[in-house]
C-alpha atoms as a PDB file:
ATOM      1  CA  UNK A   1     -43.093   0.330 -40.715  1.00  0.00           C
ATOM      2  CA  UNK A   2     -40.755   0.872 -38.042  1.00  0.00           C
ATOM      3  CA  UNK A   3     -40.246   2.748 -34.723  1.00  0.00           C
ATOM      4  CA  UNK A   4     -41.040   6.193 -36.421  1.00  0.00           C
ATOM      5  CA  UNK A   5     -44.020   4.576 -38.844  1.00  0.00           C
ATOM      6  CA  UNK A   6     -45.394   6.865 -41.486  1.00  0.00           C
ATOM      7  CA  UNK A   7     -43.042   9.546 -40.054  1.00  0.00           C
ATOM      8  CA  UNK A   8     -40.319   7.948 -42.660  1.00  0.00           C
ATOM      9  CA  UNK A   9     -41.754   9.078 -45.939  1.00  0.00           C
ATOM     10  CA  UNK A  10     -39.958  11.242 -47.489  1.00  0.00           C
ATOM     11  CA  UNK A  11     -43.351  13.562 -47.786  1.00  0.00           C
ATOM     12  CA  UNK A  12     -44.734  13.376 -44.298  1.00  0.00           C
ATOM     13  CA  UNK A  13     -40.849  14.071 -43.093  1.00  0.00           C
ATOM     14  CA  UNK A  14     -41.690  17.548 -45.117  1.00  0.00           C
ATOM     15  CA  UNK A  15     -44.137  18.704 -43.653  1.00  0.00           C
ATOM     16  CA  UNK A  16     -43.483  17.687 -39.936  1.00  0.00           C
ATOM     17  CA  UNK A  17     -40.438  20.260 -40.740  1.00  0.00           C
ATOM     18  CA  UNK A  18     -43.083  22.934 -41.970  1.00  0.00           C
ATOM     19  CA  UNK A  19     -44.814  22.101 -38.428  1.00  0.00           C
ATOM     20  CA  UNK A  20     -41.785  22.692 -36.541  1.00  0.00           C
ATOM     21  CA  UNK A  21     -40.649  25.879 -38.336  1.00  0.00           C
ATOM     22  CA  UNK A  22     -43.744  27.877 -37.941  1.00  0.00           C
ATOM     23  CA  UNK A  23     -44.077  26.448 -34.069  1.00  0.00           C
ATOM     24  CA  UNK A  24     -40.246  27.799 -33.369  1.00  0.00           C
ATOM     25  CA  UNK A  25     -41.451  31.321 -34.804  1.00  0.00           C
ATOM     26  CA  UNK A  26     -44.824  30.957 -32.732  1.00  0.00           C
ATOM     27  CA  UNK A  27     -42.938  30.616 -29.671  1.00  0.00           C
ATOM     28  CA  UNK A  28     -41.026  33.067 -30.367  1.00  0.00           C
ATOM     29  CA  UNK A  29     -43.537  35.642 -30.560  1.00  0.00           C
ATOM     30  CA  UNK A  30     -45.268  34.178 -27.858  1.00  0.00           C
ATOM     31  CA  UNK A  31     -42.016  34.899 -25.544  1.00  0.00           C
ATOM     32  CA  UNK A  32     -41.418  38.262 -27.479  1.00  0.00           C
ATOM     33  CA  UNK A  33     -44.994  40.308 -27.405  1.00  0.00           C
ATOM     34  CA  UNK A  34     -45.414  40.132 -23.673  1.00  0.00           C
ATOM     35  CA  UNK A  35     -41.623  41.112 -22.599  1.00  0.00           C
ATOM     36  CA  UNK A  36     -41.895  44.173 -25.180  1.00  0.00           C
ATOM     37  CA  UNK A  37     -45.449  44.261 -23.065  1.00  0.00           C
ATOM     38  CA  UNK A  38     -43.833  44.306 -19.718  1.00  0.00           C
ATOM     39  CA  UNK A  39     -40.766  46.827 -20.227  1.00  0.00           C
ATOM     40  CA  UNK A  40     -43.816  49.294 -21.683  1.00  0.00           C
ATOM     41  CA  UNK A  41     -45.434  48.810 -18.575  1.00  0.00           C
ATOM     42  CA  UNK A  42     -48.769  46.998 -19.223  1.00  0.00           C
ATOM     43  CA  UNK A  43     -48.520  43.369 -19.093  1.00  0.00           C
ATOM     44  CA  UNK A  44     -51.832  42.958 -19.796  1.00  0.00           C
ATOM     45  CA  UNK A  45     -51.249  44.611 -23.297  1.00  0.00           C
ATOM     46  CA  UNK A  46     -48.973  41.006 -24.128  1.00  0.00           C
ATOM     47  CA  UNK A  47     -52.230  38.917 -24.286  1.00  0.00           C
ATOM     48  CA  UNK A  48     -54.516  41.680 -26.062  1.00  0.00           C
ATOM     49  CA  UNK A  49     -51.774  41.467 -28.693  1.00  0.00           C
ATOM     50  CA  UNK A  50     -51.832  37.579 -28.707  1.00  0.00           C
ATOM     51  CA  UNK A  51     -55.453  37.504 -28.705  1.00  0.00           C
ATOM     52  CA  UNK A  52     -55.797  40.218 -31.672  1.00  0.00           C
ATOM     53  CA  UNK A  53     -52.823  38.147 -33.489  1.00  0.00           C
ATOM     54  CA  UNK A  54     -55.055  35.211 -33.592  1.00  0.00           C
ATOM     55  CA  UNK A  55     -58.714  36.891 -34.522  1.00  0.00           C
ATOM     56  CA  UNK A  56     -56.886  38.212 -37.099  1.00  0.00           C
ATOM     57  CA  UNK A  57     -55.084  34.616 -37.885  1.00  0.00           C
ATOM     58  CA  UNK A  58     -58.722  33.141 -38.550  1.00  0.00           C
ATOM     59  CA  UNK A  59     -59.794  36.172 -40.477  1.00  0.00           C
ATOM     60  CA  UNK A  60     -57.052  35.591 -42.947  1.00  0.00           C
ATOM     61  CA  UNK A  61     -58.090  31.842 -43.137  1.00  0.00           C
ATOM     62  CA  UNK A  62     -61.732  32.536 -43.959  1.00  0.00           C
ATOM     63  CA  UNK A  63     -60.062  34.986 -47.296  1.00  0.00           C
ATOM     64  CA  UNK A  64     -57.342  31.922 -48.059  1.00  0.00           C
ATOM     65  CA  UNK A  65     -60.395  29.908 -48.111  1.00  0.00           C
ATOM     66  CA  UNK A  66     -62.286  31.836 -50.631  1.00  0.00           C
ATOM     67  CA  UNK A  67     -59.110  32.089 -53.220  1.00  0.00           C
ATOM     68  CA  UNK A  68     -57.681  29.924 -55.183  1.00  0.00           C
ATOM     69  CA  UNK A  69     -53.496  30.277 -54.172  1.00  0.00           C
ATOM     70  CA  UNK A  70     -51.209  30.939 -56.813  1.00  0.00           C
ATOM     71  CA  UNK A  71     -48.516  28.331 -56.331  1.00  0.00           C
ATOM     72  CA  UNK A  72     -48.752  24.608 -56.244  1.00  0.00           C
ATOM     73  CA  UNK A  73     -48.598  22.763 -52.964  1.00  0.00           C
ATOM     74  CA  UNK A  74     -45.352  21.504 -52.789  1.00  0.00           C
ATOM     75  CA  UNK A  75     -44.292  25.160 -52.964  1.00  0.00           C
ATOM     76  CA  UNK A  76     -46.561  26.912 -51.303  1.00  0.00           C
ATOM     77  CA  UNK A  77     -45.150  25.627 -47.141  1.00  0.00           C
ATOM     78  CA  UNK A  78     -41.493  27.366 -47.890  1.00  0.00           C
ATOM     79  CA  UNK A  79     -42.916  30.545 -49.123  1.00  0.00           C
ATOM     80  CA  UNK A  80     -45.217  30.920 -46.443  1.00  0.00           C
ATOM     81  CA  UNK A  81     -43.050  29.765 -44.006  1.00  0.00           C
ATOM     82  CA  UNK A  82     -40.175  31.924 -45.416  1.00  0.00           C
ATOM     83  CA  UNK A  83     -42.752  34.924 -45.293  1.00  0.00           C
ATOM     84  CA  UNK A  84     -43.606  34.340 -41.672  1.00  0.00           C
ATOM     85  CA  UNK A  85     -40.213  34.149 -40.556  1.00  0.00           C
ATOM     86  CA  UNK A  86     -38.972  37.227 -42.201  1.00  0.00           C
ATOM     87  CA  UNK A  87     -42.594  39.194 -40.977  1.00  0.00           C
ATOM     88  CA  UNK A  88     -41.676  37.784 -37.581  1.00  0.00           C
ATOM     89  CA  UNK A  89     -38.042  38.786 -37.892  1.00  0.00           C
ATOM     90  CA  UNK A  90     -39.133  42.420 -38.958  1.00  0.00           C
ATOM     91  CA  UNK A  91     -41.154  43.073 -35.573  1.00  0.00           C
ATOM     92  CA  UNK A  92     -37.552  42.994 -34.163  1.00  0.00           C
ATOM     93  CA  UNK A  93     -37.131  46.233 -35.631  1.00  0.00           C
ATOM     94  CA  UNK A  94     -39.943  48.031 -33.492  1.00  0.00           C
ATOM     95  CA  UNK A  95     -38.144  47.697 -30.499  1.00  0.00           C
ATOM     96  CA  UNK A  96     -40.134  48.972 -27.427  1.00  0.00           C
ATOM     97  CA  UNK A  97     -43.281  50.867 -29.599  1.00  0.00           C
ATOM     98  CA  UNK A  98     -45.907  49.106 -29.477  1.00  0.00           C
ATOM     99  CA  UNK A  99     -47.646  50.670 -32.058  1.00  0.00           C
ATOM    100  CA  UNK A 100     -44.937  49.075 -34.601  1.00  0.00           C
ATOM    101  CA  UNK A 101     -45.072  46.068 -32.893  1.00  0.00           C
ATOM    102  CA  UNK A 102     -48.564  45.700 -33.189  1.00  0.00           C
ATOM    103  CA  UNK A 103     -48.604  46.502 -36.750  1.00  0.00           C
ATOM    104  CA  UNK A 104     -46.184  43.918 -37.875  1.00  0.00           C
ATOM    105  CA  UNK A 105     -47.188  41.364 -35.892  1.00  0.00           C
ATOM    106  CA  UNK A 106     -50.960  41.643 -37.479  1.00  0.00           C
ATOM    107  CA  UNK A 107     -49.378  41.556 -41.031  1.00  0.00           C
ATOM    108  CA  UNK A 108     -47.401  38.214 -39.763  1.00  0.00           C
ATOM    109  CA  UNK A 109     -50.784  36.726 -38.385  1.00  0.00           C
ATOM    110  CA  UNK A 110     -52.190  37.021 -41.687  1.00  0.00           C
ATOM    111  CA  UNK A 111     -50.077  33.984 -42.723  1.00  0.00           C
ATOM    112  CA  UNK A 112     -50.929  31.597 -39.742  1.00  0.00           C
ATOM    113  CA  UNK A 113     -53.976  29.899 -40.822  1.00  0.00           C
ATOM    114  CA  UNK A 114     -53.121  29.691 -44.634  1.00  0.00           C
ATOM    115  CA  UNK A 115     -49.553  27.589 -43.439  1.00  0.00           C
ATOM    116  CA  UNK A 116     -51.682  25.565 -40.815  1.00  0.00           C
ATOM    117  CA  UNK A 117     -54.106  24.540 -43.983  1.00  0.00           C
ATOM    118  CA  UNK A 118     -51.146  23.764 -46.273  1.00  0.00           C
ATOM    119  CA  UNK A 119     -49.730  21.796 -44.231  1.00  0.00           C
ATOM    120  CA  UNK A 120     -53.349  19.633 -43.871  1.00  0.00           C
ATOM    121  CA  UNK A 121     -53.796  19.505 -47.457  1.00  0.00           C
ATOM    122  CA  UNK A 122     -50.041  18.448 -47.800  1.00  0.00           C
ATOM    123  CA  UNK A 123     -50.554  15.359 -45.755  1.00  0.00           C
ATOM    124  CA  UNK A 124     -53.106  14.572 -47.641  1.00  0.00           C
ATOM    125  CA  UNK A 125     -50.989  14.300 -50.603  1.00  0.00           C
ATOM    126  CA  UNK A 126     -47.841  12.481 -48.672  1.00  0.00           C
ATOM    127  CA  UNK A 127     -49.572  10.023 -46.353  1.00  0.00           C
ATOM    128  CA  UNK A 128     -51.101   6.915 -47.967  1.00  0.00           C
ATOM    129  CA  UNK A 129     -54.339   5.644 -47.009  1.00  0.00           C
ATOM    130  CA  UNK A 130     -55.393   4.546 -43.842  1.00  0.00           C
ATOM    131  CA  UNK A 131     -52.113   6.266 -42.233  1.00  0.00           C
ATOM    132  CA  UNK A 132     -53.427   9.776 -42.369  1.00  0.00           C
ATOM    133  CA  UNK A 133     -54.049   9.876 -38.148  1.00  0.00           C
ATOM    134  CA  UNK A 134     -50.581   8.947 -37.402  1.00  0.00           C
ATOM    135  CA  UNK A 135     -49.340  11.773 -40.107  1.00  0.00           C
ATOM    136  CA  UNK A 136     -51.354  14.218 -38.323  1.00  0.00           C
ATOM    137  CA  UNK A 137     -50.411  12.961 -35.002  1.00  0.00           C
ATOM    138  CA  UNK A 138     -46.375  13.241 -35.861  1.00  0.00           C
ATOM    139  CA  UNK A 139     -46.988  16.998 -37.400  1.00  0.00           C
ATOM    140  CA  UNK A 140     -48.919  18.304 -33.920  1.00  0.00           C
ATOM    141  CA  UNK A 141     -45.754  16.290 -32.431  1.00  0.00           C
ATOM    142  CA  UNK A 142     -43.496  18.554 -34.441  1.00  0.00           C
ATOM    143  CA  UNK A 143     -45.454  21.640 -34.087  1.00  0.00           C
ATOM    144  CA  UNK A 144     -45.219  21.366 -30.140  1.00  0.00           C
ATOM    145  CA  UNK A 145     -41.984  20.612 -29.747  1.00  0.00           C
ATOM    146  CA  UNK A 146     -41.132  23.822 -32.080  1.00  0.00           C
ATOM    147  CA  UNK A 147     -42.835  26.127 -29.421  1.00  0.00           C
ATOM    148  CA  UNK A 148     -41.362  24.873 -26.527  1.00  0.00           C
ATOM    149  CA  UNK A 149     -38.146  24.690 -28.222  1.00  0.00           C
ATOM    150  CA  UNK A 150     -38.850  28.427 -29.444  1.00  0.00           C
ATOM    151  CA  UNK A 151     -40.247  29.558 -26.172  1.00  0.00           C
ATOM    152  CA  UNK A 152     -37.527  28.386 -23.985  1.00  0.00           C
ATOM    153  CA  UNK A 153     -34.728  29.456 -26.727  1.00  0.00           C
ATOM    154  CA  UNK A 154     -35.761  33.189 -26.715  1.00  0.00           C
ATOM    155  CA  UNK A 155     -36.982  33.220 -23.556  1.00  0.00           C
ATOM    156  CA  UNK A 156     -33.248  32.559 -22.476  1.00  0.00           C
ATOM    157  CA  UNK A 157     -32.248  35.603 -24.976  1.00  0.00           C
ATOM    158  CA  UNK A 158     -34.448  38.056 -23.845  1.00  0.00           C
ATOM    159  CA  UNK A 159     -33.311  37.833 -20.439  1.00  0.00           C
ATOM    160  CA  UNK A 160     -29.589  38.677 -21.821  1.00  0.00           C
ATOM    161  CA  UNK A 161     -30.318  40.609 -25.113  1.00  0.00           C
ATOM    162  CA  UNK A 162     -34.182  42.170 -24.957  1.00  0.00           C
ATOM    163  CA  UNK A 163     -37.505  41.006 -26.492  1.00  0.00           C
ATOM    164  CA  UNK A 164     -35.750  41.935 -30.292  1.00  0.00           C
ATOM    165  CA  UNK A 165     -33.663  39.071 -30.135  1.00  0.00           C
ATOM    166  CA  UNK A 166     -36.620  36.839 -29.352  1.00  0.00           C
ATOM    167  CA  UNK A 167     -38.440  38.159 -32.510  1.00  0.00           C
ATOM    168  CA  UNK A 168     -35.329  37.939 -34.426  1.00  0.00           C
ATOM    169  CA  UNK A 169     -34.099  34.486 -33.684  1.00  0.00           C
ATOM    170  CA  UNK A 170     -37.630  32.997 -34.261  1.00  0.00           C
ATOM    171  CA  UNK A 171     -37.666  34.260 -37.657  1.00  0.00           C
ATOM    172  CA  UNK A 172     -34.453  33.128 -38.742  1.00  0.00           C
ATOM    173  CA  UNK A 173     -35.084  30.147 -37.457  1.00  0.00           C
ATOM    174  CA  UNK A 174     -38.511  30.318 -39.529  1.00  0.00           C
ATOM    175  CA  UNK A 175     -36.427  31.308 -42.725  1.00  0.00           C
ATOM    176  CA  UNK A 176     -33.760  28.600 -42.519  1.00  0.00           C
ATOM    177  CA  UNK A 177     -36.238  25.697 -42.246  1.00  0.00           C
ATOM    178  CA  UNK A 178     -38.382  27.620 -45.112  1.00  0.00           C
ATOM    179  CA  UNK A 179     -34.817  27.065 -46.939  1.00  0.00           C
ATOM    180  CA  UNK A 180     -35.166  22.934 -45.648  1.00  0.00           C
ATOM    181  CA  UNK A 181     -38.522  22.958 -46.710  1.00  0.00           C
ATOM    182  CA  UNK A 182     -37.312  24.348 -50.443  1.00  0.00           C
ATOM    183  CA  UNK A 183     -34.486  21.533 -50.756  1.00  0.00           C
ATOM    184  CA  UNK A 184     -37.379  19.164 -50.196  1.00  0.00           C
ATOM    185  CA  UNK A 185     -40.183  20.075 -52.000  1.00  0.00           C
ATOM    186  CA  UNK A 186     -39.827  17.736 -54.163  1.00  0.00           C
ATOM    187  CA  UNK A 187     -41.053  15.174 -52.046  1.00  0.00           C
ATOM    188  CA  UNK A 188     -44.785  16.650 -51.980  1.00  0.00           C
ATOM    189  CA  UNK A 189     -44.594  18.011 -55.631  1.00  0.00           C
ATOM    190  CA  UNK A 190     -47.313  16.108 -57.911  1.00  0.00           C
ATOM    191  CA  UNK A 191     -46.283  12.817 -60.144  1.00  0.00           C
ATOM    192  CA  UNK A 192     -46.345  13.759 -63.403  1.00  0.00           C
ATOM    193  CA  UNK A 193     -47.596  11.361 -65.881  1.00  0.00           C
ATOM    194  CA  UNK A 194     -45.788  10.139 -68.704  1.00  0.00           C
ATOM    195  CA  UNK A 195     -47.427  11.169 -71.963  1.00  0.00           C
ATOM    196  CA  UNK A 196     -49.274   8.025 -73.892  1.00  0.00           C
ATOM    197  CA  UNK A 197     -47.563   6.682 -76.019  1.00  0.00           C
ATOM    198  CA  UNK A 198     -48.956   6.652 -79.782  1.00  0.00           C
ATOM    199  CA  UNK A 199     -49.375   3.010 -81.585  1.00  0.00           C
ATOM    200  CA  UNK A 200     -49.244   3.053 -85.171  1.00  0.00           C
ATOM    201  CA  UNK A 201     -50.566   0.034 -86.497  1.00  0.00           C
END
């Protein structure tokens, strides 16, 4: 098994990088929202906004839930982490209004809980049995160490450059691991069985 166990198949790799791409865009907003907050002059306003992003998270969830997505798995983690990171990315254009702000950042928490489910149903495909804890355990692992790497990132650039460059570095971030997770699908897409094979007697 190894030092890094279950961590080392090629499918579980996969989606520990979905895990950290969405928590690097996470953290981004999370740094983002209350600086554009603070320079508007209610603070308070930054976890309203976080709260509202994550009602509305759920919300989205319970739809997801109900619908039956049009791509397969293996291809569904880059597009919706691609879409997050470019919804993300777009809030950079709002600047200082918060009425923008809030706007895209609702459209981007629509995404949240349908990635977060993905990736679940994804490890169910890539881990084998019996290993499925220590899959989940490595992709919370990767999903934690995205925020703090994302918080402390644009935290650092919106002290120099403003709360846009905390929006936009997230989401590029988000968008070039969406671009990872596209090389790689492969490794969650479905075996496909070889047609029988006809005996003529």
């Amino acid at each position: 098994r190894g030092m890094i166990g279950v961590l080392a198949r090629p499918g579980v790799l996969t989606v520990a990088v979905a895990g950290l791409g969405f928590g690097v865009v996470v953290g981004g907003v999370e740094v983002g929202v209350p600086a554009v907050a603070a320079e508007a002059g209610s603070r308070i306003l930054g976890g309203i906004l976080i709260s509202a992003w994550s009602v509305v998270s759920v919300l989205a969830g319970l739809v997801y839930a109900t619908r039956p997505w049009p791509r397969p798995l293996h291809l569904r983690l880059p597009v919706l982490l691609g879409t997050f990171g470019v919804l993300v990315a777009t809030m950079a254009a709002a600047g200082t209004s918060l009425v923008g702000l809030t706007i895209v950042m609702l459209v981007a928490g629509v995404v949240i809980t349908p990635q977060v489910t993905a990736q679940s149903l994804a490890l169910e495909v890539a881990t084998p049995a019996g290993t499925a804890t220590e899959a989940f355990g490595w992709v919370i692992t990767a999903i934690t160490l995205g925020v703090a790497a994302g918080q402390s990132t644009t935290g650092w650039l919106v002290e120099r450059a403003g709360p846009s460059a905390a929006f936009l570095a997230g989401g590029v971030a988000g968008v070039l691991l969406a671009v990872v997770l596209w090389v790689r699908r492969n490794t969650l897409a479905p075996a496909v069985r070889p047609a029988p094979v006809a005996v003529r007697c």
